[in-house]
C-alpha atoms as a PDB file:
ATOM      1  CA  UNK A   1      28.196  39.617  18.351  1.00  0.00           C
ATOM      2  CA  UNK A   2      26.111  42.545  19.562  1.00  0.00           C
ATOM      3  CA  UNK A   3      26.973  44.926  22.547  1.00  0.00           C
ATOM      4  CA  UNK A   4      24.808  46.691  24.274  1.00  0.00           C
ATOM      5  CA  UNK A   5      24.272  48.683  28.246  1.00  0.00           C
ATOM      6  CA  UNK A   6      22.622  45.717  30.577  1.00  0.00           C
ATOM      7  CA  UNK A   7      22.223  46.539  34.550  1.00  0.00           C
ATOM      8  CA  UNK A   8      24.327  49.797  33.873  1.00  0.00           C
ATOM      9  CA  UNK A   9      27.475  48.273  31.817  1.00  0.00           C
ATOM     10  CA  UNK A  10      27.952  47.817  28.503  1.00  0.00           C
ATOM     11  CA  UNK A  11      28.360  44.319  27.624  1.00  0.00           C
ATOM     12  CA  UNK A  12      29.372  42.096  24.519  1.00  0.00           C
ATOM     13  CA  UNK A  13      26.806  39.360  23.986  1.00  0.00           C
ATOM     14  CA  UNK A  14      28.376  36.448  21.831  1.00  0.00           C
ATOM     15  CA  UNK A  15      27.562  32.780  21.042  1.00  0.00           C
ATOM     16  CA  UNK A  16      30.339  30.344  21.949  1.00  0.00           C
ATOM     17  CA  UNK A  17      31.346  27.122  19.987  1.00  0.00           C
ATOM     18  CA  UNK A  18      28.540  24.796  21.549  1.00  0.00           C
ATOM     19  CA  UNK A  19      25.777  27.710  20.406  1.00  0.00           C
ATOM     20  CA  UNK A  20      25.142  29.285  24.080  1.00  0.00           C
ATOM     21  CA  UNK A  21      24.107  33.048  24.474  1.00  0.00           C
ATOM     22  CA  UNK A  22      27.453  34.711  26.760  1.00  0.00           C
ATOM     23  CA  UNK A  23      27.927  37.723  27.959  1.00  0.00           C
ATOM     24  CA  UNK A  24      30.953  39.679  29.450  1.00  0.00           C
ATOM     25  CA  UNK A  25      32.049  43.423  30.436  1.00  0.00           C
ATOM     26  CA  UNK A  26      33.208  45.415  27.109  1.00  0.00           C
ATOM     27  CA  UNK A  27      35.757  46.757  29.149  1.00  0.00           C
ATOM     28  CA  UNK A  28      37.515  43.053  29.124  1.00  0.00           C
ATOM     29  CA  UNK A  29      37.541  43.441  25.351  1.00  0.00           C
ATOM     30  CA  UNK A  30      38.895  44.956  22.569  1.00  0.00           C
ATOM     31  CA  UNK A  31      35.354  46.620  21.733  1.00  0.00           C
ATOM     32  CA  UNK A  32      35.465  49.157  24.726  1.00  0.00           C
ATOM     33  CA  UNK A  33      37.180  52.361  24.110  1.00  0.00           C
ATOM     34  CA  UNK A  34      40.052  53.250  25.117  1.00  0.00           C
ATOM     35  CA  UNK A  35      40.337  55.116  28.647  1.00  0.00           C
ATOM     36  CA  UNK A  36      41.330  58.687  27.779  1.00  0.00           C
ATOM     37  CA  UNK A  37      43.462  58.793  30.657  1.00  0.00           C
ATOM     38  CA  UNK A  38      45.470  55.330  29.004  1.00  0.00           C
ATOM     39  CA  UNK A  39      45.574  57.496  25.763  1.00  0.00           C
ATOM     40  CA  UNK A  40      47.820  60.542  27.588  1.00  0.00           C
ATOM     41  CA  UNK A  41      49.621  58.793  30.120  1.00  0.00           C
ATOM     42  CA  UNK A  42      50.695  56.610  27.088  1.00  0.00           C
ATOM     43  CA  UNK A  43      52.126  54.093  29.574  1.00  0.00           C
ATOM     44  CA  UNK A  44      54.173  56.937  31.550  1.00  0.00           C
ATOM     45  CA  UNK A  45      53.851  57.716  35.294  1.00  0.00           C
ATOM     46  CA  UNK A  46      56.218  60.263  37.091  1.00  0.00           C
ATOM     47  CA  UNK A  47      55.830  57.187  40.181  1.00  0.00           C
ATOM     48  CA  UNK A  48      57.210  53.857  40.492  1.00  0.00           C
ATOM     49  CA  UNK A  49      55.401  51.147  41.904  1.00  0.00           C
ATOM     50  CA  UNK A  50      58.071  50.753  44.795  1.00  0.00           C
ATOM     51  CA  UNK A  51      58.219  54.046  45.840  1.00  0.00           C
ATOM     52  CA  UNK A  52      54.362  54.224  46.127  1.00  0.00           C
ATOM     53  CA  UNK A  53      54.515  51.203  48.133  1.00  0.00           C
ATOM     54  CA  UNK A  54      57.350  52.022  50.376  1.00  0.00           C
ATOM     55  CA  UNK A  55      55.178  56.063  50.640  1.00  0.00           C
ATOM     56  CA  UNK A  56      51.946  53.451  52.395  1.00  0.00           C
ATOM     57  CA  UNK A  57      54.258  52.156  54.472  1.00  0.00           C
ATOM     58  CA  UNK A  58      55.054  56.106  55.888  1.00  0.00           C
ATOM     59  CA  UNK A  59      51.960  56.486  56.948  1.00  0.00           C
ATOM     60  CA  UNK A  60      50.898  56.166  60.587  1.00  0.00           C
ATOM     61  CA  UNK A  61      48.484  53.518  61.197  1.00  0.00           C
ATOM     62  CA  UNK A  62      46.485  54.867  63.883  1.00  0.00           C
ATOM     63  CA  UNK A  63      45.425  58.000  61.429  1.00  0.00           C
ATOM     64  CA  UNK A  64      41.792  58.811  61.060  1.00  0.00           C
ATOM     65  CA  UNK A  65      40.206  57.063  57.968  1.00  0.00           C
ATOM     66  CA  UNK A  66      37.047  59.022  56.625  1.00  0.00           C
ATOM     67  CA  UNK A  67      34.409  57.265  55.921  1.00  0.00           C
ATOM     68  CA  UNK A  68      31.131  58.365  54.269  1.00  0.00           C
ATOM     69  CA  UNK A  69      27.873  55.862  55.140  1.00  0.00           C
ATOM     70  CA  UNK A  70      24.659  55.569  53.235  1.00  0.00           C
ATOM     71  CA  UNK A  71      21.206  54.999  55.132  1.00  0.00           C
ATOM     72  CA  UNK A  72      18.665  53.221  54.125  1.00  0.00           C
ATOM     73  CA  UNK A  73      16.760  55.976  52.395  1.00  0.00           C
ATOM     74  CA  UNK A  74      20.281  56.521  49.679  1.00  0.00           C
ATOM     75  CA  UNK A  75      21.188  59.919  51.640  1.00  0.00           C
ATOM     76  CA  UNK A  76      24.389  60.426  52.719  1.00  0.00           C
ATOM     77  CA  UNK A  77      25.839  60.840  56.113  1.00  0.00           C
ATOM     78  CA  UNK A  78      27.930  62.892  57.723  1.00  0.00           C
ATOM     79  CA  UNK A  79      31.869  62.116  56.737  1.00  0.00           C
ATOM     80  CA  UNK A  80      33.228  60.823  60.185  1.00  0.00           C
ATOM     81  CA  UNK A  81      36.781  60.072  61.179  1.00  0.00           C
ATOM     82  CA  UNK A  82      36.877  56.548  62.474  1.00  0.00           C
ATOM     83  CA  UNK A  83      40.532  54.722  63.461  1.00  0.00           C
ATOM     84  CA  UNK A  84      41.325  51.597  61.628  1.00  0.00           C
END
């Protein structure tokens, strides 16, 4: 096994049973670390999934969303309200 940061993400690198090289995101295994916020939160949330859900649901549809666009030289435009 080796692990190391391909394309930007660290990756595991393993041999399976017939031999082949594989690869796959450390953060699908137990080699990542863990995420510091997982650490705190220890499981907890002061939400509940159905009261998030039901809170979308509140929300008028015809609101502005913002949007931020990249050209095709990486800078960034102007945020913009646009309606769904």
């Amino acid at each position: 096994m080796d692990r190391r940061n391909t394309w930007g993400e660290d990756r595991v690198y393993f041999h399976d049973d017939a031999g082949d090289l594989k690869r796959m995101l450390a953060a699908w295994t137990s080699a990542a670390a863990t995420d510091a916020f997982e650490t705190v939160s220890a499981g907890r949330s002061h939400f509940r999934i159905e009261d998030l859900l039901q809170l979308t649901g509140l929300a008028p549809t015809d609101a502005p969303v913002w949007k931020v666009g990249i050209e095709s030289d990486d800078t960034i435009k102007t945020l913009q309200g646009v309606k769904r």
